[in-house]
Protein backbone atom coordinates (compact mmCIF):
# COMPACT_ATOMS: atom_id res chain seq x y z
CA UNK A 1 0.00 0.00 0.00
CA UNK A 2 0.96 3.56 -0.87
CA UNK A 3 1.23 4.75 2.84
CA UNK A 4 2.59 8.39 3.63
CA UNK A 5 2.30 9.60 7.33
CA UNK A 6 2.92 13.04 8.25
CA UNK A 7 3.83 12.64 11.62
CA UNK A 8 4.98 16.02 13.24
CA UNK A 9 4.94 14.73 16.91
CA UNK A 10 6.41 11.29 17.60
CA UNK A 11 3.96 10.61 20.33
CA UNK A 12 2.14 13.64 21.76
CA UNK A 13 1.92 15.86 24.84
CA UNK A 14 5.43 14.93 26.93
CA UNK A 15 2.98 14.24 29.92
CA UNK A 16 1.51 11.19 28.08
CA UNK A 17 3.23 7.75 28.61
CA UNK A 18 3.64 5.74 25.27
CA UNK A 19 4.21 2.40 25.54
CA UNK A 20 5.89 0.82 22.27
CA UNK A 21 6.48 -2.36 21.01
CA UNK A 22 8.60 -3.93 18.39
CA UNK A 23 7.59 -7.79 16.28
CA UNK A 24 10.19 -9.75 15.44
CA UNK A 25 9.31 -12.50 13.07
CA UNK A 26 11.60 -15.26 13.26
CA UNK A 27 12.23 -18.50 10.24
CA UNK A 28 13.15 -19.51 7.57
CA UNK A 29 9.48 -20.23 6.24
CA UNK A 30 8.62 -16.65 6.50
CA UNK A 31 11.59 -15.24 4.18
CA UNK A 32 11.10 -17.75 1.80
CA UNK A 33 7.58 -17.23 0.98
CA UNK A 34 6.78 -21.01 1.44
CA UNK A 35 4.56 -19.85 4.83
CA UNK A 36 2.58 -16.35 4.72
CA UNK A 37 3.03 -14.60 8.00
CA UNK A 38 -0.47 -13.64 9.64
CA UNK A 39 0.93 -12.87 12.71
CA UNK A 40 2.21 -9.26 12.23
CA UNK A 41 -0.94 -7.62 11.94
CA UNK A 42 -3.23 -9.44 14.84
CA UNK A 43 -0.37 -8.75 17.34
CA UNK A 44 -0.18 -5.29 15.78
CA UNK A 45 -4.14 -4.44 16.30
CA UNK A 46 -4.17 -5.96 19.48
CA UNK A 47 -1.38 -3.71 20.84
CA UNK A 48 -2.79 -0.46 19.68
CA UNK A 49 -6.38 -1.74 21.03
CA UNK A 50 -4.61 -1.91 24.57
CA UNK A 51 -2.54 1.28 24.43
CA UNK A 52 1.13 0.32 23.23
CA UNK A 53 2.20 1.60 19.77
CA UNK A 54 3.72 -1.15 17.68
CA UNK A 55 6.71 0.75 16.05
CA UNK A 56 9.00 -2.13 14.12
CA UNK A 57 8.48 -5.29 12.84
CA UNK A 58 11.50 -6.99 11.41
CA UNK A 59 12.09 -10.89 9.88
CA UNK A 60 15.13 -13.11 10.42
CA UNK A 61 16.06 -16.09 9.66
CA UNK A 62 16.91 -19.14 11.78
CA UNK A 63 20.41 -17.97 12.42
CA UNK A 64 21.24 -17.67 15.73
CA UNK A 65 23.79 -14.66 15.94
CA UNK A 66 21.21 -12.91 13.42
CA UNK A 67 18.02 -13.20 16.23
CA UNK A 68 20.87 -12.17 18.70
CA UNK A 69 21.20 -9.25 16.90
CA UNK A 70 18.02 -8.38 16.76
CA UNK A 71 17.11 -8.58 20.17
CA UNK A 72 19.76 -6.74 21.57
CA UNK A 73 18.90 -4.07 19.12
CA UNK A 74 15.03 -3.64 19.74
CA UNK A 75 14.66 -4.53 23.30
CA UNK A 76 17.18 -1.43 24.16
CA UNK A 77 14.74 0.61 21.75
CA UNK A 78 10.95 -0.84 22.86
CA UNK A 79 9.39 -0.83 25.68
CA UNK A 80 8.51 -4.65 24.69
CA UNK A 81 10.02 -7.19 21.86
CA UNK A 82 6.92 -9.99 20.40
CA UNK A 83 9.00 -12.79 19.03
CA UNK A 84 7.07 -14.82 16.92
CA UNK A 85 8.00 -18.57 15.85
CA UNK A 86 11.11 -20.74 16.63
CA UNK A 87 10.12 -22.53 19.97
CA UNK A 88 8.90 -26.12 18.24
CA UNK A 89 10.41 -29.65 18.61
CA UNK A 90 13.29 -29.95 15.47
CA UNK A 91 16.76 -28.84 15.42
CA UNK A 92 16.22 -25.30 13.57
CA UNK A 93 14.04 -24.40 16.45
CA UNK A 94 16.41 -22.47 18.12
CA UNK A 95 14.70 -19.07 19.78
CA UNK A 96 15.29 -20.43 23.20
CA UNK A 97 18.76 -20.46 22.42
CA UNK A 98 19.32 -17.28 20.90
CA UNK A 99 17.16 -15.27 23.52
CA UNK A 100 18.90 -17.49 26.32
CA UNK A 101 22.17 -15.79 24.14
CA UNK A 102 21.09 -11.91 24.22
CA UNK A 103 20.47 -12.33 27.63
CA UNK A 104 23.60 -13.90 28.77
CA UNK A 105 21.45 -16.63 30.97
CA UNK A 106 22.25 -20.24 30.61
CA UNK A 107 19.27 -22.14 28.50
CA UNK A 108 17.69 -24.77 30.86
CA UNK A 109 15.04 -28.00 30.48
CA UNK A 110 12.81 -26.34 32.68
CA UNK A 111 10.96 -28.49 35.62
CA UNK A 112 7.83 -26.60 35.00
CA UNK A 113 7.40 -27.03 31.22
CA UNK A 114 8.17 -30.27 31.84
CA UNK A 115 5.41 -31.15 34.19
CA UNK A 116 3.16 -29.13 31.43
CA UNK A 117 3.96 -31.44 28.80
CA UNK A 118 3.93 -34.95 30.54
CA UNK A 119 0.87 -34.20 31.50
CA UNK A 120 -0.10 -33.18 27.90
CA UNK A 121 1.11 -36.62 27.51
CA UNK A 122 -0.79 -38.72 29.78
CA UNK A 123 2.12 -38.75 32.03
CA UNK A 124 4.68 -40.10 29.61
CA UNK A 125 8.25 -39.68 29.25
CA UNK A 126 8.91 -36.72 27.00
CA UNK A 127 11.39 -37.62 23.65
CA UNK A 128 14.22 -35.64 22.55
CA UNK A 129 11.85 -33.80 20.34
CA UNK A 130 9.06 -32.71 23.13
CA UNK A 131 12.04 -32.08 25.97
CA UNK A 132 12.99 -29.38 23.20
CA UNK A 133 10.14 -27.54 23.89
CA UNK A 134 11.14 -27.38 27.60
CA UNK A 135 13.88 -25.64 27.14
CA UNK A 136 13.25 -22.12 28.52
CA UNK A 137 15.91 -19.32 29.89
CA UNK A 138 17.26 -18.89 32.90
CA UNK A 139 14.88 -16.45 34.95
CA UNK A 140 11.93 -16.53 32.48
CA UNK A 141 8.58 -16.32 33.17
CA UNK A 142 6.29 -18.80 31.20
CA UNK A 143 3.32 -17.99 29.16
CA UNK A 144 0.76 -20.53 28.91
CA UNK A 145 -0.65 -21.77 25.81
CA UNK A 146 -4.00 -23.17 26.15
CA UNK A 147 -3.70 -24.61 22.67
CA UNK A 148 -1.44 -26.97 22.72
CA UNK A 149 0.29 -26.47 26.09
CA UNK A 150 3.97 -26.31 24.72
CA UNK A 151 4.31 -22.98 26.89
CA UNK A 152 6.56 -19.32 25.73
CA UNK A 153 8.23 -17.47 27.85
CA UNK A 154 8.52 -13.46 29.03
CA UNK A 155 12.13 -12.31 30.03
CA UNK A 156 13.00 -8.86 30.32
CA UNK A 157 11.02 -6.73 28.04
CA UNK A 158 11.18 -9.89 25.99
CA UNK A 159 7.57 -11.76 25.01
CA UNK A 160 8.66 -15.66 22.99
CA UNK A 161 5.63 -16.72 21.31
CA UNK A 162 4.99 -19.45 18.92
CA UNK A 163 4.28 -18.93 15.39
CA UNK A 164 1.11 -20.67 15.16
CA UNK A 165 -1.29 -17.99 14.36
CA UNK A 166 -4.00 -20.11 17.28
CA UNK A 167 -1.69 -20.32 19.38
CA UNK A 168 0.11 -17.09 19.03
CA UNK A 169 -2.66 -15.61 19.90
CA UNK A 170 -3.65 -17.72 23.10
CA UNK A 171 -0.49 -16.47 24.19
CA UNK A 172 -0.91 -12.52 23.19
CA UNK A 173 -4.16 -13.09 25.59
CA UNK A 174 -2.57 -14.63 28.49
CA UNK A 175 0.41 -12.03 28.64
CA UNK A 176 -1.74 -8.81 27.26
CA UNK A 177 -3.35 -8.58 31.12
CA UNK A 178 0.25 -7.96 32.73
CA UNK A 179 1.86 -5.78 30.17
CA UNK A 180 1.99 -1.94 31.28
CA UNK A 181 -0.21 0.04 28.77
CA UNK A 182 0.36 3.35 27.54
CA UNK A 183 -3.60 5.94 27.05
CA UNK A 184 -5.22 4.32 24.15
CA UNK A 185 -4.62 6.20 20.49
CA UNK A 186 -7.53 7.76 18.98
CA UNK A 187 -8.15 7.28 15.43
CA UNK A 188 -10.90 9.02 12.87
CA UNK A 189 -11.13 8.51 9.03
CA UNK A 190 -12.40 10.96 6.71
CA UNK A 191 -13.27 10.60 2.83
CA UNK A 192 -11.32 13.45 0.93
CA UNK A 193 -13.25 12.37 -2.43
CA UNK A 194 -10.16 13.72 -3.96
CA UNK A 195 -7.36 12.43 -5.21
CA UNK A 196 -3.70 12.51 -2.88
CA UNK A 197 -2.31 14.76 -5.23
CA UNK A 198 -4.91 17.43 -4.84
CA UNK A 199 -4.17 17.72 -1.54
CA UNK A 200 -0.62 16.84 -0.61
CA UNK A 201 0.62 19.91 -0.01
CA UNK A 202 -2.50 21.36 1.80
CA UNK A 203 -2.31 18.43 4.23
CA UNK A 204 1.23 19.17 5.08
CA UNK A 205 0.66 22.40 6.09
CA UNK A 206 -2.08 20.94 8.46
CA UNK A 207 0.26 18.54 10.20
CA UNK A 208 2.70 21.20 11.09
CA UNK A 209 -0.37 23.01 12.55
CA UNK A 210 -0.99 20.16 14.42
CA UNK A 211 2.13 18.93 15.81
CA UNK A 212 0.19 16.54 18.64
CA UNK A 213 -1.66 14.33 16.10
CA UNK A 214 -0.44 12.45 13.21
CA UNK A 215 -2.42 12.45 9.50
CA UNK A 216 -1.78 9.44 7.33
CA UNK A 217 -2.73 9.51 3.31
CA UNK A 218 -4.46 6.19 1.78
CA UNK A 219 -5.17 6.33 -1.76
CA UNK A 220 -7.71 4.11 -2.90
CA UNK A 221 -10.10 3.08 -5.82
CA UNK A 222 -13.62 3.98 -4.89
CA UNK A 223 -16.97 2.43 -5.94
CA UNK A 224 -16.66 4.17 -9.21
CA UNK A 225 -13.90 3.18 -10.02
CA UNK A 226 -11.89 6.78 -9.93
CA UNK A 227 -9.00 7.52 -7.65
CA UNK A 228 -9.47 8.81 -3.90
CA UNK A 229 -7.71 8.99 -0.71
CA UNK A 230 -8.55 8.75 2.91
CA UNK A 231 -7.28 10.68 5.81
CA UNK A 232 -6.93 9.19 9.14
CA UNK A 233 -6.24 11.14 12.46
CA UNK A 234 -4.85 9.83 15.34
CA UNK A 235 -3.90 11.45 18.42
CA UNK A 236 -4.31 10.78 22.09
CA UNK A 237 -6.19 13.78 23.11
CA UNK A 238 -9.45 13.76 22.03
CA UNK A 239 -9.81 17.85 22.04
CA UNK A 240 -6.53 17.66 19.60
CA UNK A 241 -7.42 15.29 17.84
CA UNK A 242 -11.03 17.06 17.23
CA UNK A 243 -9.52 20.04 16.20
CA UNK A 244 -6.76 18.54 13.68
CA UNK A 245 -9.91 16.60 12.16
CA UNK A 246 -11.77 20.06 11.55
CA UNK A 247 -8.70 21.67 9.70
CA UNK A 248 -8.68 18.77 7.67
CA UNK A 249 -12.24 18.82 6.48
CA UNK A 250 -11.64 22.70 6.02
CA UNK A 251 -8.60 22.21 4.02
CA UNK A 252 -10.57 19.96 1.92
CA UNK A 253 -13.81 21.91 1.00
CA UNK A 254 -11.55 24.87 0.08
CA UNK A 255 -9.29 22.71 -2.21
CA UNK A 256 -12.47 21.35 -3.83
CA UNK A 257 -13.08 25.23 -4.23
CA UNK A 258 -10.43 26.16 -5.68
CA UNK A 259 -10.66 22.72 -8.08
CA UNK A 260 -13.98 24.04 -8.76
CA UNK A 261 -13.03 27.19 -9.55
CA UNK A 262 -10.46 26.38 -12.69
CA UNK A 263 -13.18 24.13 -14.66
């Protein structure tokens, strides 16, 4: 999608706590195409529904110094890190390991996952493959999974997930209770019935006169088939966000004017 945000103030008034996030998509699958990621935009959604800005999203492979990597660079930048996929039973499952690795905690077969999965297992002894799955960090908090019951984990600012899109999302609902939350961003769309470049420059102007909110652009093909863009305000203070709204439906009846005016 043709997306073009004018954002003139990263997050608002400096007396308003945002919370921000960071995805981090981990496998093979992904990059290659073979599996389509629908994780991105459910976690996405769900974070903005609860007050935490999602403000990165990145997808590495199964490398292990490449997830390292990552890690250390968004958890220092985020108030939280969503790792999706890597935490199943065969060998190029390795997420434990490389968060165990940012984190400079020894990687453990934990006692708790493991009572979790034998009794998944009628009580069973667990096989090389399943004890995999018990592996968690040193220090780490699990995160239940009512799926399937393999669990994730929470260190640090650090949520491990699996990349199941059910179960990923068991797990964004167990966790979502005890994450801190930032005041909720406010959002209102409003049909320009013109197209972007009729209005590009007019809509600038209107950001930088209202530096609290943020306007987005979507083009679009409307139900006649011509060109036409939305405009989408967000902002955390309603009375701002009420007021950027209003210049934006006044810049746009007096560009249809002045349209108008030259046919």
């Amino acid at each position: 999608m043709n997306e073009k945000t004018l954002d003139s103030a990263a997050a608002g008034a400096a007396s308003v706590e945002v919370v921000t996030a960071a995805v981090l998509v981990i496998g093979d699958e992904i990059l290659s195409g073979r599996t389509k990621d629908k994780n991105i935009g459910y976690i996405a959604e769900y974070l903005t529904t609860i007050g935490i800005d999602t403000k990165e999203v990145r997808v590495v492979s199964d490398v292990e110094d490449e997830i390292v990597a990552a890690l250390d660079a968004l958890r220092s930048r985020y108030t939280y890190v969503f790792t999706t996929g890597g935490i199943g039973p065969t060998h190029d499952d390795i997420t434990a390991d490389a968060v165990a690795k940012a984190f400079g905690v020894p990687l453990d077969f934990d006692e708790r996952a493991i009572a979790i999965m034998r009794e998944r297992f009628g009580g069973a002894e667990l096989n090389e493959a399943r004890m995999r799955m018990t592996r968690i960090p040193r220090g780490a908090d699990l995160v239940e999974n009512k799926v399937s019951r393999a669990p994730g984990f929470w260190i640090g600012n650090v949520v491990v997930m699996a990349g199941i899109p059910s179960v990923m999302q068991a797990m964004l609902d167990e966790v979502a209770p005890k994450l801190r939350t930032g005041v909720k961003l406010l959002s209102e769309s409003v049909r320009a019935d013109l197209r972007e470049g009729d209005i590009g420059t007019e809509l600038g102007l209107v950001a930088k006169q209202h530096p609290d909110v943020m306007i987005g652009s979507y083009p679009f093909t409307d139900e006649a088939g011509g060109p036409n863009t939305n405009l989408v305000v967000r902002g955390r203070d309603p009375q701002k966000l009420a007021a950027a709204r209003a210049a934006v439906e006044e810049m746009l009846v007096q560009v249809r004017a002045a349209l108008a005016a030259k046919t």
